[in-house]
C-alpha atoms as a PDB file:
ATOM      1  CA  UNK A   1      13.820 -11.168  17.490  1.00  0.00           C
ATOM      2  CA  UNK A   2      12.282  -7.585  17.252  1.00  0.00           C
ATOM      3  CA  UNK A   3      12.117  -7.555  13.388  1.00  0.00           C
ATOM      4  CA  UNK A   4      10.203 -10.745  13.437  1.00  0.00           C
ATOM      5  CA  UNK A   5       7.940 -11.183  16.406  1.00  0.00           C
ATOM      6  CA  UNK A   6       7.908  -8.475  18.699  1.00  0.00           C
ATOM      7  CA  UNK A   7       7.209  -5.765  16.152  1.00  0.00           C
ATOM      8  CA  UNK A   8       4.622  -7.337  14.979  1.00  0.00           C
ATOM      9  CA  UNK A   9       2.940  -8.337  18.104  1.00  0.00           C
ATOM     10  CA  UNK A  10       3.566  -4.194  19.009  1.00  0.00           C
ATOM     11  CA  UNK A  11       2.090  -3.524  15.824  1.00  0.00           C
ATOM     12  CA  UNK A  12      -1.685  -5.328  16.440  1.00  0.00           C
ATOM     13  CA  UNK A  13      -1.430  -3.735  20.061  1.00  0.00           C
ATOM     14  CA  UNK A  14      -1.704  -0.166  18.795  1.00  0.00           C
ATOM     15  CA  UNK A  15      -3.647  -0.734  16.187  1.00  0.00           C
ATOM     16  CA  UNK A  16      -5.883  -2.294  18.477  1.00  0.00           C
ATOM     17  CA  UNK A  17      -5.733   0.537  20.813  1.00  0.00           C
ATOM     18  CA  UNK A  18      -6.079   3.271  18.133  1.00  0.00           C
ATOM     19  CA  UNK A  19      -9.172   2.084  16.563  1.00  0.00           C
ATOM     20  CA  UNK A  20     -10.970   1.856  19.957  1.00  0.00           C
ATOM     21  CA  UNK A  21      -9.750   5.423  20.395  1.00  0.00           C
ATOM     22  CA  UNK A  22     -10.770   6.523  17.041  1.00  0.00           C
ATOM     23  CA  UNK A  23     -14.031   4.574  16.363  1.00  0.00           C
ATOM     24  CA  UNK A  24     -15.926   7.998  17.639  1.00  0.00           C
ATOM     25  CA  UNK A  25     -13.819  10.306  15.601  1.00  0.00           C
ATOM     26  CA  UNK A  26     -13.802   8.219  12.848  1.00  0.00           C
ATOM     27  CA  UNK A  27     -17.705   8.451  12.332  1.00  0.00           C
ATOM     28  CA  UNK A  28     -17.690  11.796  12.960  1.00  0.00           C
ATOM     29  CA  UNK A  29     -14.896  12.181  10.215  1.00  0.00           C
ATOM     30  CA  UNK A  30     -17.156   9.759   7.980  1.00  0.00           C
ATOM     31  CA  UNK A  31     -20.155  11.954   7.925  1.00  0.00           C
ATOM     32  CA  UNK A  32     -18.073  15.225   6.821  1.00  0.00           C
ATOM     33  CA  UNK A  33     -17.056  13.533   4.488  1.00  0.00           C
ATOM     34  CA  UNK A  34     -20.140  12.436   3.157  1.00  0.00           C
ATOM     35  CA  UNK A  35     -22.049  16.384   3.426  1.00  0.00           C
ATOM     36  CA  UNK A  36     -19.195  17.808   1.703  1.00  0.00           C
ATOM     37  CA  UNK A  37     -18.626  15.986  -1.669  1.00  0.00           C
ATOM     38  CA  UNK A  38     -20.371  12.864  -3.295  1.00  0.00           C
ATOM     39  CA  UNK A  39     -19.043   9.518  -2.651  1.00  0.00           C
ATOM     40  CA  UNK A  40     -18.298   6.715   0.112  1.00  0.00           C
ATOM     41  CA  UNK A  41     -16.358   8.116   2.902  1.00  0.00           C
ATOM     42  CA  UNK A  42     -13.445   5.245   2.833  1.00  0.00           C
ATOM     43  CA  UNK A  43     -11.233   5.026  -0.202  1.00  0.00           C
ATOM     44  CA  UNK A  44      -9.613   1.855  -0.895  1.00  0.00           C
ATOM     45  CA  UNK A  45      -6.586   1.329  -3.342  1.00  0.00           C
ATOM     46  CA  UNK A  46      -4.499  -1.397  -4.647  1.00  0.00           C
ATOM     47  CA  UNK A  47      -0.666  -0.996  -2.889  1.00  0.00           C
ATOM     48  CA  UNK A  48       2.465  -2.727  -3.368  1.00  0.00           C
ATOM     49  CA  UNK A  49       3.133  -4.464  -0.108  1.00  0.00           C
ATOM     50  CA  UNK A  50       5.472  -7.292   0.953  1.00  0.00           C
ATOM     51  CA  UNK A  51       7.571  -9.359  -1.374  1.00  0.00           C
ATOM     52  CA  UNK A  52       5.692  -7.500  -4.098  1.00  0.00           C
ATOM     53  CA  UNK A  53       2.721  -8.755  -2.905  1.00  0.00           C
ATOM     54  CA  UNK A  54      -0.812  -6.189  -3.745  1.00  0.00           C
ATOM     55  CA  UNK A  55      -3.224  -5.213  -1.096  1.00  0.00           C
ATOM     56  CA  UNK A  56      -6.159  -2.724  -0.872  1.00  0.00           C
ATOM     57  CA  UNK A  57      -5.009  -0.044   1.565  1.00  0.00           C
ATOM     58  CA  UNK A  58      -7.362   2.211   3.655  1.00  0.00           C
ATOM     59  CA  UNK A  59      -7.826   6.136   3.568  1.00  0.00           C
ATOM     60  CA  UNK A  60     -10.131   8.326   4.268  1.00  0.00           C
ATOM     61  CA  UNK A  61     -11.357  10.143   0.699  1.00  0.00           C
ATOM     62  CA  UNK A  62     -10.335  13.576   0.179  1.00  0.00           C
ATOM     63  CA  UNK A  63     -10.515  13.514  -3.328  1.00  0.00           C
ATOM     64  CA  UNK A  64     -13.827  13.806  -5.565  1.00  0.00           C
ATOM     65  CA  UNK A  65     -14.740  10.828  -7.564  1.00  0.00           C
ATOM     66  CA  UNK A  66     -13.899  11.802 -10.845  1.00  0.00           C
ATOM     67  CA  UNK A  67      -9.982  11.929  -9.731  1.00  0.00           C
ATOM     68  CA  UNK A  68      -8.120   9.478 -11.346  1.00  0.00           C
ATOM     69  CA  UNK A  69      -7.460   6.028  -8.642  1.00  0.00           C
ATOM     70  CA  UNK A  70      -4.251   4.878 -10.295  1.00  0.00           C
ATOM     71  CA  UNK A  71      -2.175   7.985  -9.987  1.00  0.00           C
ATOM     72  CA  UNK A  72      -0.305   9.285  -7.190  1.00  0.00           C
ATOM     73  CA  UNK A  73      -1.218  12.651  -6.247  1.00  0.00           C
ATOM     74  CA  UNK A  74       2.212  14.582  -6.576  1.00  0.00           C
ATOM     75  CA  UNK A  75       1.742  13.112 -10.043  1.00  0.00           C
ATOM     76  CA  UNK A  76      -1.579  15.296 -10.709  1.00  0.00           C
ATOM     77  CA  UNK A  77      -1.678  17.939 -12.867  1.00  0.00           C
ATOM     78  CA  UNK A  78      -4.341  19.449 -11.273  1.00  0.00           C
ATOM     79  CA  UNK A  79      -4.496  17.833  -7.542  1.00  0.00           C
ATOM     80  CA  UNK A  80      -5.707  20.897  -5.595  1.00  0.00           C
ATOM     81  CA  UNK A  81      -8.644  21.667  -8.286  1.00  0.00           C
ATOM     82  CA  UNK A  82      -9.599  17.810  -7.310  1.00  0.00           C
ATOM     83  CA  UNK A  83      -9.434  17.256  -3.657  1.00  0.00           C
ATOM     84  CA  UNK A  84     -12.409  18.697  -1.384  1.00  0.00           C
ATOM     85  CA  UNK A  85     -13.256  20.714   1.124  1.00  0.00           C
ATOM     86  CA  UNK A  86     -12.571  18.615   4.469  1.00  0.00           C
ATOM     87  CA  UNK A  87     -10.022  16.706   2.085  1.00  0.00           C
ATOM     88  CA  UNK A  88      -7.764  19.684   2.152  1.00  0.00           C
ATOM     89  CA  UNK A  89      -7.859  19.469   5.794  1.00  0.00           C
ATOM     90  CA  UNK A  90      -7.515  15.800   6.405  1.00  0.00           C
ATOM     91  CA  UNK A  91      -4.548  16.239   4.025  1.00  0.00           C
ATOM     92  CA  UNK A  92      -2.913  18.858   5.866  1.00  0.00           C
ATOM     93  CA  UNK A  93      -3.175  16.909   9.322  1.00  0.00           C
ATOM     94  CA  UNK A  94      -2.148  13.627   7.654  1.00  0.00           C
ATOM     95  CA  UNK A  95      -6.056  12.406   9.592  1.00  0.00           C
ATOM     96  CA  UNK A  96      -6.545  10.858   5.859  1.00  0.00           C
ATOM     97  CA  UNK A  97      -3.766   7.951   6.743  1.00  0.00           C
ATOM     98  CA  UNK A  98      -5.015   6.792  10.174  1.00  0.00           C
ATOM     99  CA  UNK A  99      -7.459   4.420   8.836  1.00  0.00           C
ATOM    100  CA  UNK A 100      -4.503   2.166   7.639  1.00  0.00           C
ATOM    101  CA  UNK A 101      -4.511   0.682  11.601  1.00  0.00           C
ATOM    102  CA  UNK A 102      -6.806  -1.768   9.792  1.00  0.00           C
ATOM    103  CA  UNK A 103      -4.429  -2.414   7.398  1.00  0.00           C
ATOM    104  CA  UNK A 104      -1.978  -2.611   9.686  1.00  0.00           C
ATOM    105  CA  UNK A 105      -3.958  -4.828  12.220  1.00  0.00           C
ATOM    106  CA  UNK A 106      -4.832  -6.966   9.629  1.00  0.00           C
ATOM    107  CA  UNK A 107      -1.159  -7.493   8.595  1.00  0.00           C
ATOM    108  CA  UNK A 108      -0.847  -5.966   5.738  1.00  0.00           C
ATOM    109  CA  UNK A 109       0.929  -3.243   7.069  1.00  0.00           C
ATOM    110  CA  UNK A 110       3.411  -1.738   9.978  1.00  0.00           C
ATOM    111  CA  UNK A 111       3.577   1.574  11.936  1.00  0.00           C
ATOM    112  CA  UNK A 112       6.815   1.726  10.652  1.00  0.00           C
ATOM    113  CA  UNK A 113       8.315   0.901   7.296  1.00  0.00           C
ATOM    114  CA  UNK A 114       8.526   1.814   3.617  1.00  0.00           C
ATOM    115  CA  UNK A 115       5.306   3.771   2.570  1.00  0.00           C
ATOM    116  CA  UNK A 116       3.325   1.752  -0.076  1.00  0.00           C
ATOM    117  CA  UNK A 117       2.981   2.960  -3.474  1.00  0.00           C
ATOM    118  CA  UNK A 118       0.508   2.963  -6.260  1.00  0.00           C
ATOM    119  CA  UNK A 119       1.009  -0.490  -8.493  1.00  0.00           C
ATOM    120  CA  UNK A 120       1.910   2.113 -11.270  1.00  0.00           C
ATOM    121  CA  UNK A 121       4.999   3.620  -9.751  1.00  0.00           C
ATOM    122  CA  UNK A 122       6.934   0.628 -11.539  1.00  0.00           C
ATOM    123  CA  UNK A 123      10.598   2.978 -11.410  1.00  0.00           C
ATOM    124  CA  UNK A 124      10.200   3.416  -7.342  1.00  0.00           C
ATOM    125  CA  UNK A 125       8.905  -0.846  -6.898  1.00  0.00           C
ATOM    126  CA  UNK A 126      11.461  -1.728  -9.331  1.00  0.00           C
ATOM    127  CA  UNK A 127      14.027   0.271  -6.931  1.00  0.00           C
ATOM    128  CA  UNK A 128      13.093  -1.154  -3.943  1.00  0.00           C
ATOM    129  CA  UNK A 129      13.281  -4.600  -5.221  1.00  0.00           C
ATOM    130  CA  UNK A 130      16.763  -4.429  -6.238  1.00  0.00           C
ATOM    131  CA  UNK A 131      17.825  -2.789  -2.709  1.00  0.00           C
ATOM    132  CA  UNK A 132      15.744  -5.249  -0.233  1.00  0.00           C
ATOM    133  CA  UNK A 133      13.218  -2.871   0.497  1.00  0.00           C
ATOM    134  CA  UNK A 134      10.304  -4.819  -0.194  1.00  0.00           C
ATOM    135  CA  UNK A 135      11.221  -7.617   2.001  1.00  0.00           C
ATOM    136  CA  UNK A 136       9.603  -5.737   4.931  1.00  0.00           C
ATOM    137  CA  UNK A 137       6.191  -4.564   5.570  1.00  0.00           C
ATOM    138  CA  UNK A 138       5.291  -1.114   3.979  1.00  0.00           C
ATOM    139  CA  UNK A 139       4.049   1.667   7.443  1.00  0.00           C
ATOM    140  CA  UNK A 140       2.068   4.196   8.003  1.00  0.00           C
ATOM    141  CA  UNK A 141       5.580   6.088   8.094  1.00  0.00           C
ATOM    142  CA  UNK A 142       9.016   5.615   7.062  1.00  0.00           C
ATOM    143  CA  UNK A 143      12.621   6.939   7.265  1.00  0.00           C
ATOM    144  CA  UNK A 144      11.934   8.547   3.853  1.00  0.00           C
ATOM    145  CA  UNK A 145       9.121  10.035   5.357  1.00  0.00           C
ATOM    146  CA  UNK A 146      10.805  11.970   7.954  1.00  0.00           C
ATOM    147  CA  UNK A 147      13.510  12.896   5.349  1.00  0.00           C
ATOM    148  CA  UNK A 148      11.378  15.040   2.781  1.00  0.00           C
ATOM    149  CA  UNK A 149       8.822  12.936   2.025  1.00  0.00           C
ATOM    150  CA  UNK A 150       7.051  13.758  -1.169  1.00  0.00           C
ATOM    151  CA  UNK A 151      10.124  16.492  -1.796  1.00  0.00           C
ATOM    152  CA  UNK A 152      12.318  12.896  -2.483  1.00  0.00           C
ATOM    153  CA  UNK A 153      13.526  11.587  -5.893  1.00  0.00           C
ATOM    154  CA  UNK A 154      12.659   8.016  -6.273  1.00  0.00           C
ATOM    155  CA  UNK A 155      15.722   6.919  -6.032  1.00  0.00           C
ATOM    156  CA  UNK A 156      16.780   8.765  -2.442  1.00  0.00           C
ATOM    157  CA  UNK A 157      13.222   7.096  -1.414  1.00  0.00           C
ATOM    158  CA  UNK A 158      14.800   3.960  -2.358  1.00  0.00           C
ATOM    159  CA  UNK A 159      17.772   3.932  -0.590  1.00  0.00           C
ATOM    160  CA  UNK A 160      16.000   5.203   2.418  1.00  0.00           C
ATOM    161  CA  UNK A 161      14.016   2.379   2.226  1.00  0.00           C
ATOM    162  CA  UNK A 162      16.499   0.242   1.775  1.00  0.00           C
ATOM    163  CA  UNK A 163      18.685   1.059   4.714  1.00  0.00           C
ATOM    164  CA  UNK A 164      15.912   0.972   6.778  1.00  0.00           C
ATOM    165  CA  UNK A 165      14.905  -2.728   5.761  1.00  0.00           C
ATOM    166  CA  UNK A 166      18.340  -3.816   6.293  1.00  0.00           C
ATOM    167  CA  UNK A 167      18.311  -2.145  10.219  1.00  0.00           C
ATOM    168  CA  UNK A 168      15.281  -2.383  11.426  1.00  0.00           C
ATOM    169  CA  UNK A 169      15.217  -1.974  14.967  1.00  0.00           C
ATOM    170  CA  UNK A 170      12.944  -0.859  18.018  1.00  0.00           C
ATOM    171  CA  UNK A 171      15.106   2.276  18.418  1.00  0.00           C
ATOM    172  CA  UNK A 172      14.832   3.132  14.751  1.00  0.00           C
ATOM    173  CA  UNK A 173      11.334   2.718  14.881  1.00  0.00           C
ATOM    174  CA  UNK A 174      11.031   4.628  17.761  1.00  0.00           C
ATOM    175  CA  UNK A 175      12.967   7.358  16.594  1.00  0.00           C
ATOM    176  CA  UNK A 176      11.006   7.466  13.664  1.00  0.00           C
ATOM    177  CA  UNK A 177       7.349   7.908  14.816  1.00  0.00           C
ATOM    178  CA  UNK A 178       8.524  10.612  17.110  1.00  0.00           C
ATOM    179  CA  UNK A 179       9.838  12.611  14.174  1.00  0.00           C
ATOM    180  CA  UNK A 180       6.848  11.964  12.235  1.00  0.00           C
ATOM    181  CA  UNK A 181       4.767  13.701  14.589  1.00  0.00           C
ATOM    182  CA  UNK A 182       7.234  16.997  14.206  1.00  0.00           C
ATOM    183  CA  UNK A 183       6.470  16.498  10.185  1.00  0.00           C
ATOM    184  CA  UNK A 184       2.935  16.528  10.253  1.00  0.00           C
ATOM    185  CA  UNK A 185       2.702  19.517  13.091  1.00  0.00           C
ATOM    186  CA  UNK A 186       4.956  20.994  10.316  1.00  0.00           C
ATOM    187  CA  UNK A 187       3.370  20.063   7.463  1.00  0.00           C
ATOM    188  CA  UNK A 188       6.941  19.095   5.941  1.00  0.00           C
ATOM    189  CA  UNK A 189       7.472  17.377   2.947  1.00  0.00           C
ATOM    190  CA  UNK A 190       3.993  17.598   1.419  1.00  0.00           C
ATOM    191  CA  UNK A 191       3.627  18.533  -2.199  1.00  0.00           C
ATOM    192  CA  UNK A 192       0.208  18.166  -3.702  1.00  0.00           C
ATOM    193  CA  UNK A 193       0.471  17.683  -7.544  1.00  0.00           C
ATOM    194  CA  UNK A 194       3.000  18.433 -10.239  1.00  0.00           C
ATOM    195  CA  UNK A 195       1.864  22.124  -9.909  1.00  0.00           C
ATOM    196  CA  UNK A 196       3.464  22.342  -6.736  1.00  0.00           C
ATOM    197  CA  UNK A 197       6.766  21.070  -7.517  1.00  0.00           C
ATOM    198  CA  UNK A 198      10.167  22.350  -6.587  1.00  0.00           C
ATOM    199  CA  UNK A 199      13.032  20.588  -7.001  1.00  0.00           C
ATOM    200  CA  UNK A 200      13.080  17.128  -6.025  1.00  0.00           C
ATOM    201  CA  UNK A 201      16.515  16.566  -3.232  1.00  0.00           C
ATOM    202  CA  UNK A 202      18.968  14.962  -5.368  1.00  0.00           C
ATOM    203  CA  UNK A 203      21.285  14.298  -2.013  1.00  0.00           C
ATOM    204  CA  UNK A 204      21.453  11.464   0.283  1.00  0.00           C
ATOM    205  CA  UNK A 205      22.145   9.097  -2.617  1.00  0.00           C
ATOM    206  CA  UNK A 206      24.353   6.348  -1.924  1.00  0.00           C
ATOM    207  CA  UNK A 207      25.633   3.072  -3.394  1.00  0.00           C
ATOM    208  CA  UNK A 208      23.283   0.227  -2.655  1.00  0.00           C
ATOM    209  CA  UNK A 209      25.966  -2.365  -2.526  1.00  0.00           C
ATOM    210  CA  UNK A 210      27.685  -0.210   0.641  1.00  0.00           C
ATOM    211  CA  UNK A 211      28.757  -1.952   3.668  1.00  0.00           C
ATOM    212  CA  UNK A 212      25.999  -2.889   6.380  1.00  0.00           C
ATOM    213  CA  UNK A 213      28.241  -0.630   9.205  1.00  0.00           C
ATOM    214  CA  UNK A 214      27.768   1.793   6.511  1.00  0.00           C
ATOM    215  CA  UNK A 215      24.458   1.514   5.976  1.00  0.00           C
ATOM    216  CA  UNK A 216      23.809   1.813   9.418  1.00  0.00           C
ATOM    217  CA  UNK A 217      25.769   4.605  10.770  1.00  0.00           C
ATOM    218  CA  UNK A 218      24.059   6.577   7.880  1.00  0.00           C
ATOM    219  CA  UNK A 219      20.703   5.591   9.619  1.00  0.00           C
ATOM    220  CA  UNK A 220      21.808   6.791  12.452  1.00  0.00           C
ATOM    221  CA  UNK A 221      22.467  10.227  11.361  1.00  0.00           C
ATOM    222  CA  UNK A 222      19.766  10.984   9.405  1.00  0.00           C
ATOM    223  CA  UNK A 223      17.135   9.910  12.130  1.00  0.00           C
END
């Protein structure tokens, strides 16, 4: 009942909320944008969403526009050289993801699910197609997000993603956006570029074939 009507019904009721709060903020956010580097202020980019279904997502730009569109950034040789002045910032506070309450609003999206990746991270789709993940909406956060984040190998993304889409739940959820809010205070998890690499967390693997009790009492621990 939650998965499939109620989440979605609490999902256009902040969105609605959050754009009203941020319309202000947003324009202000706009026009720093705009004085510090060349370039439209919103930055649109083809996701992976739903039953492998594309959509464009919503960010603010913090990159200039000679940085490549079809990479991810921890994939960037040189991602710091490339992303600007207020970028850095908008980065750091995670401000750069809340215009994807239109995405969500519009249903393309949830507060809460598997983050959506670039159409060229085939190995991480490909992962989550096998496992279930993509049979829920991608979020604005995720369980992998408040379990390393960018610090995660594909295939621990994966299986977070996974286990979430097979126990999703108002609790989880829950649970979930009030860690995410201790990551970005923290700033935990980020990694800009391939410069700033350490070593991806090869734990929290498991089989994707486990048992759905399984499955869901390691949700419950690593919430």
């Amino acid at each position: 009942m939650y998965q499939h009507f109620f989440k979605r019904l609490l999902d256009i009721f902040v969105a609605t909320i959050a754009l009203v709060i941020l319309a202000i903020p947003f324009i202000f956010i706009a026009i720093l944008i705009r004085l510090d580097s060349t370039g439209p202020a919103f930055f649109r980019q083809r996701r992976m969403g739903k039953d492998g279904k594309a959509f464009k997502i919503y960010k603010f730009r913090t990159m200039d526009q000679t940085a490549p569109h079809d990479i991810p950034t921890a994939q960037l040789e040189s991602a710091n050289d490339q992303i600007t002045h207020i970028g850095r910032l908008l980065r750091k506070t995670s401000i750069d993801e809340l215009p994807q309450f239109i995405n969500v609003l519009k249903g393309d999206m949830s507060m809460v699910g598997p983050r959506p990746v670039v159409l060229t991270e085939k190995e991480l789709i490909e992962m989550r197609y096998r496992n279930g993940a993509d049979s829920v909406l991608p979020g604005i956060t995720g369980l992998a997000q408040v379990n390393g984040r960018d610090r995660l190998s594909n295939l621990s993304k994966s299986n977070y993603d996974g286990i979430y889409a097979s126990s999703v739940s108002f609790l989880i959820d829950s649970k979930i956006i009030v860690k995410t809010f201790w990551y970005v205070a923290l700033r935990l998890g980020i990694r800009e570029g391939r410069q700033n690499f350490r070593n991806v967390r090869p734990t929290d693997v498991i089989d994707n074939q486990a048992h759905s009790d399984s499955r869901r009492l390691f949700l419950r621990r690593k919430i």
